[in-house]
Protein backbone atom coordinates (compact mmCIF):
# COMPACT_ATOMS: atom_id res chain seq x y z
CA UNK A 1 -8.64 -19.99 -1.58
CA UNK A 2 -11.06 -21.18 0.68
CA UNK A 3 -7.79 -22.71 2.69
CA UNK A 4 -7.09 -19.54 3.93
CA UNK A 5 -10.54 -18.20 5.46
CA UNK A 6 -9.92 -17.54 8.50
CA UNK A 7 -5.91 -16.87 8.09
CA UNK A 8 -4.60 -13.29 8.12
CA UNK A 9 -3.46 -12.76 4.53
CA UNK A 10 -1.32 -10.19 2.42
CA UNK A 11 -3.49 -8.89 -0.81
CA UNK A 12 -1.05 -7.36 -3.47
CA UNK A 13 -3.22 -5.35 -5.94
CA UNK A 14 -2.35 -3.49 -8.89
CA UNK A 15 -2.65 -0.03 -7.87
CA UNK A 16 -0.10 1.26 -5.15
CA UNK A 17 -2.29 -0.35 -2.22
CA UNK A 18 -1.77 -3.31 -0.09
CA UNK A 19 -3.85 -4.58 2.55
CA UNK A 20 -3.51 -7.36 5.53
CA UNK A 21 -6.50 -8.78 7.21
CA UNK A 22 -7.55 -11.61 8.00
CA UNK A 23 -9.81 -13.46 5.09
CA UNK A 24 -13.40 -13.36 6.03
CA UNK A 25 -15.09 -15.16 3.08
CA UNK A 26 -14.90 -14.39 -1.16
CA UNK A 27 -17.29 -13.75 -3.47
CA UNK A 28 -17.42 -14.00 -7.30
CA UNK A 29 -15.89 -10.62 -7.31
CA UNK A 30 -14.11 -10.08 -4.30
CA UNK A 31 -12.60 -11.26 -0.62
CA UNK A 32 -13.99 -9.45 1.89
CA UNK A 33 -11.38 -9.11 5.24
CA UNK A 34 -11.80 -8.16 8.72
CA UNK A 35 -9.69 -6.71 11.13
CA UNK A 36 -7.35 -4.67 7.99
CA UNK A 37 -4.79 -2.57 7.30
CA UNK A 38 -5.22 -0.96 3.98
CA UNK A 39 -2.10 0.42 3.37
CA UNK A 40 -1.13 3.29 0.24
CA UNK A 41 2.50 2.91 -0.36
CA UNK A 42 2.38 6.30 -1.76
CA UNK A 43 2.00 7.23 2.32
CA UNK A 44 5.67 5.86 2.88
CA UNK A 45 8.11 6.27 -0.08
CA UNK A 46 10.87 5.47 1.45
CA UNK A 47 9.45 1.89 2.46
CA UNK A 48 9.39 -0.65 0.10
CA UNK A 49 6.22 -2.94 -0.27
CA UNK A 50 8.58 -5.91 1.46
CA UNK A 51 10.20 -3.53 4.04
CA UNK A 52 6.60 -2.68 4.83
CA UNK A 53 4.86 -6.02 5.13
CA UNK A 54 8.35 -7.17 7.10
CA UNK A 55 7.10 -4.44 10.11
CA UNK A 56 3.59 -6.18 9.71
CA UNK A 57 4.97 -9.37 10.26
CA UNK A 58 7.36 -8.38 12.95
CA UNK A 59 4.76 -5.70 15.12
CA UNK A 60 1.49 -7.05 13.84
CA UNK A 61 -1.10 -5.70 11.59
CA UNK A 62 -1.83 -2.06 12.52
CA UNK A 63 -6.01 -1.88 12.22
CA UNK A 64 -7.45 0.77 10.34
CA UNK A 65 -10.40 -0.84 8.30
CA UNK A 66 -12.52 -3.01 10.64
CA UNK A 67 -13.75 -4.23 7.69
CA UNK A 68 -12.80 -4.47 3.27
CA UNK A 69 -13.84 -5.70 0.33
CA UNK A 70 -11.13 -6.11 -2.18
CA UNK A 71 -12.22 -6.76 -5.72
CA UNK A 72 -10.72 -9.75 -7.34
CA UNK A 73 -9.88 -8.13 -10.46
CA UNK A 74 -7.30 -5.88 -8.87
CA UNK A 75 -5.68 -8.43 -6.75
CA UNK A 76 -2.11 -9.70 -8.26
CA UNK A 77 -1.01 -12.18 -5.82
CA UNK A 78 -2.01 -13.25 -2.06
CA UNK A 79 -0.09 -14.78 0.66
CA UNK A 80 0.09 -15.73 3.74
CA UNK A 81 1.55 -13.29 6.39
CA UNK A 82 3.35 -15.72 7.96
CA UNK A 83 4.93 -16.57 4.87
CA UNK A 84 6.75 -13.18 4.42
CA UNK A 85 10.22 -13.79 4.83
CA UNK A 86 12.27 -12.31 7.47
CA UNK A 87 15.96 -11.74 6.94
């Protein structure tokens, strides 16, 4: 993972949450980003989890953390933003 340091990133995670930032650094037990959006899909239930990270792709990542730690036993899968898929 150490690839994407530096590289603003998508973390899916097992509860309802997804956040964008850009990858700090990781730890043992977690990767720590700057500049995030931690996002609750709960907040928008009419927006699917792709619908969603399309806007952040298209208008940017809307900053609300300046900083988060993510522990790496709740992520499920991490991307790229620029590898979300427009259509």
């Amino acid at each position: 993972m150490d690839e994407l340091i530096g590289r603003t990133i998508v973390v899916d995670t097992r509860a309802p949450y997804v956040y964008v930032g850009l990858l700090e650094r990781t730890t043992a037990d977690a990767l720590v980003l700057g500049d995030v959006d931690a996002h609750d899909l709960r907040d928008t239930p009419t927006v699917t989890r792709e619908q969603y990270l399309v806007r952040c792709r298209e208008l940017g990542v809307l900053v609300n953390r300046t900083r988060a730690w993510v522990a790496r036993d709740e992520v499920v899968a991490v991307s790229l933003l620029e590898d979300i898929v427009i259509r």
